[in-house]
Protein backbone atom coordinates (compact mmCIF):
# COMPACT_ATOMS: atom_id res chain seq x y z
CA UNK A 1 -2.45 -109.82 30.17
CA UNK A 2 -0.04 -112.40 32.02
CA UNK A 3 0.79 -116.20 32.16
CA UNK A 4 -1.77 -115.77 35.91
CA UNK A 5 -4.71 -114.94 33.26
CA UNK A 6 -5.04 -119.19 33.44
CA UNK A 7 -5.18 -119.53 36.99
CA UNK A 8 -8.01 -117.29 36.81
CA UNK A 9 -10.24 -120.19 35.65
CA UNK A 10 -11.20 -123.16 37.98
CA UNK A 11 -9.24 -125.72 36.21
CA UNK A 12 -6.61 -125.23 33.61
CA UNK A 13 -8.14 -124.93 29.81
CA UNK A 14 -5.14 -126.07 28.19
CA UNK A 15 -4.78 -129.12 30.26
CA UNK A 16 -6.07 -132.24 28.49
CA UNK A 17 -7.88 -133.25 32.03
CA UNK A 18 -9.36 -129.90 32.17
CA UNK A 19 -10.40 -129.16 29.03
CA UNK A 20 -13.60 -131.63 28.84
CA UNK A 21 -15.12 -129.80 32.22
CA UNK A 22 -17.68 -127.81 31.63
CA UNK A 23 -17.31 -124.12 31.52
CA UNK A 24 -18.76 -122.43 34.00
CA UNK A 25 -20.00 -118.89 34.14
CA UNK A 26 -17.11 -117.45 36.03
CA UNK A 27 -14.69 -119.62 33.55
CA UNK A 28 -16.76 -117.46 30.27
CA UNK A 29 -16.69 -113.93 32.31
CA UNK A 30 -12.48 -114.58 32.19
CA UNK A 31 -12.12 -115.19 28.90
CA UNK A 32 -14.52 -112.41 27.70
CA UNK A 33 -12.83 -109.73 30.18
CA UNK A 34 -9.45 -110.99 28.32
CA UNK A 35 -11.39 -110.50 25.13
CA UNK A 36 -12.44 -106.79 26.24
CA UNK A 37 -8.45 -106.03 27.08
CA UNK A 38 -7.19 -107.20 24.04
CA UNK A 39 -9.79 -105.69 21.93
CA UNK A 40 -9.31 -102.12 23.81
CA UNK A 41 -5.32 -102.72 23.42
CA UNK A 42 -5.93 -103.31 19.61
CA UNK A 43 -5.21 -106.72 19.09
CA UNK A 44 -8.03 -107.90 17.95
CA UNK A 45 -10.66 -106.05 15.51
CA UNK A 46 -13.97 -105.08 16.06
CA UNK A 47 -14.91 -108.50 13.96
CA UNK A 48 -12.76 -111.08 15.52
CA UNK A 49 -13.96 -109.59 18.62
CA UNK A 50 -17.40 -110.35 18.09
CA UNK A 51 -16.66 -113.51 16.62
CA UNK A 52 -14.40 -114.73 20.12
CA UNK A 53 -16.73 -113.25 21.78
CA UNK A 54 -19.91 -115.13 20.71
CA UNK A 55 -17.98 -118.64 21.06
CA UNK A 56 -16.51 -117.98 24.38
CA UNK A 57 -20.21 -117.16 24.72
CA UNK A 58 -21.43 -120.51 23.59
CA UNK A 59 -18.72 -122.67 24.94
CA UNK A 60 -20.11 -125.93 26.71
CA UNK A 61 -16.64 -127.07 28.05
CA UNK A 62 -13.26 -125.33 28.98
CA UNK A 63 -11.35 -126.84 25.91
CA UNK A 64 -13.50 -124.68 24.18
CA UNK A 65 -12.20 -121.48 25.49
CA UNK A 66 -8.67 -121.89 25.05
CA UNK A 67 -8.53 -121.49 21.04
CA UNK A 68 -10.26 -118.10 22.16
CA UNK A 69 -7.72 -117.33 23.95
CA UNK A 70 -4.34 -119.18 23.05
CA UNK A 71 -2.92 -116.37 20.68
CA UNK A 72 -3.32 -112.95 23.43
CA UNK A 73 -2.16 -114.77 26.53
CA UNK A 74 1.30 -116.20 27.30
CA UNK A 75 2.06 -119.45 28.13
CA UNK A 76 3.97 -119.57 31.28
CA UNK A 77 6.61 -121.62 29.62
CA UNK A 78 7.09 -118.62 27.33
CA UNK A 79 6.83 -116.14 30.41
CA UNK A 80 9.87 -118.29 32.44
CA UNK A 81 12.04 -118.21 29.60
CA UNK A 82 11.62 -114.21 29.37
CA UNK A 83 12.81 -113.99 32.52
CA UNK A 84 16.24 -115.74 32.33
């Protein structure tokens, strides 16, 4: 998974102006195919798995998704300091 896995969704979750736009359908399918990756990679356990995956399930908005999300994708802040 890279820093692009956010420009995957419409808008931004992590932005403040994003985050109150509802999620849409696409925006879920994202977060749960990041799920599925870091599930099959072994970073997450067969329970927090299910447990991500039924809020990213349930989320109404986009702020919703990020806590989802936050700790298996890098921030792109993170990413440009790697590459110094």
């Amino acid at each position: 998974m890279s820093s692009d896995t956010w420009a995957r969704f419409a808008q931004d979750p992590r932005s403040p102006q994003a985050a109150r736009l509802r999620a849409s359908d696409r925006d879920r399918d994202v977060a749960l195919e990041v799920l599925g990756e870091a599930f099959a990679e072994g970073r997450l356990d067969h329970e927090e798995y299910d447990a991500r995956s039924t809020a990213v399930t349930s989320a109404k908005v986009l702020g919703d998704l990020t806590p989802q999300l936050d700790d298996l994708v890098p921030d792109q802040s993170a990413a440009a300091l790697v590459d110094r």
